[in-house]
Protein backbone atom coordinates (compact mmCIF):
# COMPACT_ATOMS: atom_id res chain seq x y z
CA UNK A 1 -150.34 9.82 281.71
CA UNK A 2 -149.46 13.19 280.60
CA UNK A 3 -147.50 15.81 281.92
CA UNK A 4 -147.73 19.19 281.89
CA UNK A 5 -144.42 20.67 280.75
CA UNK A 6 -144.85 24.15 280.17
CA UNK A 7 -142.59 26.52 282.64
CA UNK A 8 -144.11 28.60 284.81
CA UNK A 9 -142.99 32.41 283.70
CA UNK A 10 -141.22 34.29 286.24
CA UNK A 11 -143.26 37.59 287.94
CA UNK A 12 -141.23 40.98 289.25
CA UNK A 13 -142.92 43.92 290.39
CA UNK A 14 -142.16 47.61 288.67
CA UNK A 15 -140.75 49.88 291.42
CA UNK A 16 -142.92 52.83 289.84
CA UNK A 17 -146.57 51.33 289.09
CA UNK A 18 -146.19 48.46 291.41
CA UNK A 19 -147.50 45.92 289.39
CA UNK A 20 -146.45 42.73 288.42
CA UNK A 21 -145.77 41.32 284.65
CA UNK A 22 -143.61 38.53 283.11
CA UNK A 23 -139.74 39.13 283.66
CA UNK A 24 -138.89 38.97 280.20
CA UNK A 25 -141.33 42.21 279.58
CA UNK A 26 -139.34 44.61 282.25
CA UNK A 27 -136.53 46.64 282.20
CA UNK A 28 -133.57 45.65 284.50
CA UNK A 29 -131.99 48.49 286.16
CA UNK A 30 -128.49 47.19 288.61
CA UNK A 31 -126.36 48.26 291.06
CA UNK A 32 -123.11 46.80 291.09
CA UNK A 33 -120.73 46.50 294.08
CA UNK A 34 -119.14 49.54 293.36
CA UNK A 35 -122.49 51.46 293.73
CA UNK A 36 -122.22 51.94 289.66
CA UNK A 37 -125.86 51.82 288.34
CA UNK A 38 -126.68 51.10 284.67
CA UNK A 39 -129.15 49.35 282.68
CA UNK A 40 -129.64 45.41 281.92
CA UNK A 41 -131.20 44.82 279.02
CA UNK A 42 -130.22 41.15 279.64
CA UNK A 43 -130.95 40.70 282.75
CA UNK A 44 -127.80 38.64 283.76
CA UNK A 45 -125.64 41.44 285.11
CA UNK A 46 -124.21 40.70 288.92
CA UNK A 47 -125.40 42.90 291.08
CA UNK A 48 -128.50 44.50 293.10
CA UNK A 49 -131.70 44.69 290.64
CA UNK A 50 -134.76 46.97 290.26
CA UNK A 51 -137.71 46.14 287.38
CA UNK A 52 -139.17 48.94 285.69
CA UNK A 53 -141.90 48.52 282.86
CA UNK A 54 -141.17 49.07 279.55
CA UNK A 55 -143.14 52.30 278.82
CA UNK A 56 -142.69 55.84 279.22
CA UNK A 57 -145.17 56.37 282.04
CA UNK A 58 -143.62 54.10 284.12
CA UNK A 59 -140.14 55.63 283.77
CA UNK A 60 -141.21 59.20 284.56
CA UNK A 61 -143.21 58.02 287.54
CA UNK A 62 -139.96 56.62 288.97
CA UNK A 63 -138.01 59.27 288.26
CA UNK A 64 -140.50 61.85 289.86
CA UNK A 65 -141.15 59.22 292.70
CA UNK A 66 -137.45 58.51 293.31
CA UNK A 67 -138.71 54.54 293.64
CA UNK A 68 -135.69 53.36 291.90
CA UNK A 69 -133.14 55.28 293.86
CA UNK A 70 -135.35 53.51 297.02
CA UNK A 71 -135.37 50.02 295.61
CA UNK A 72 -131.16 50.46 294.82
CA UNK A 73 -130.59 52.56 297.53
CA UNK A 74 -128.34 54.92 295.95
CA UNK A 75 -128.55 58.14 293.48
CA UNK A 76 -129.58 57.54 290.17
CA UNK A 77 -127.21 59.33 287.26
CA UNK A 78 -129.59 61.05 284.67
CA UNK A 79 -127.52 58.95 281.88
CA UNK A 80 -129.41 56.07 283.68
CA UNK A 81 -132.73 57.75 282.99
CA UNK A 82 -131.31 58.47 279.09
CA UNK A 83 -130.44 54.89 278.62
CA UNK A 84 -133.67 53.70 280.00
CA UNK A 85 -135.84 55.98 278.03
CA UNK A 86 -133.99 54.10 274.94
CA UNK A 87 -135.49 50.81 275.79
CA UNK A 88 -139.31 52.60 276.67
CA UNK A 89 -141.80 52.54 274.56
């Protein structure tokens, strides 16, 4: 008998481009319960989460778009936007 062991990879959805890729290849952007918003390179923070791809594209459209202010429901600070452009590629 053999089993198949390999783990099935999670899937989120990037709030700009709408498409969906492996977890561990997105940017985590959180909202904590004091409405504070910063990024998650870990991906273990508490808190209200948004998933952004990794490249520059993607980053501008949801700054233009306002998607991630939508998906967190609250303004975005442009140190966010710094921060995230950090982890783009």
């Amino acid at each position: 008998m053999v089993l198949n062991l390999k783990k099935k990879e999670p899937m989120r959805m990037c709030v700009a481009c709408r498409q969906m890729n492996p977890k561990k290849s997105m940017l985590r952007v959180v909202r904590t319960g004091e409405r504070e918003v910063s990024a998650d390179p870990t991906g273990k923070m508490p808190g209200k989460g948004a998933y952004i791809c990794k490249n520059a594209e993607c980053l501008a459209k949801a700054r233009k778009t306002g998607s991630l202010k939508r998906a967190l429901d609250t303004e975005i600070p442009l140190a966010v936007y710094e921060d995230l452009q950090k982890y783009a590629t």
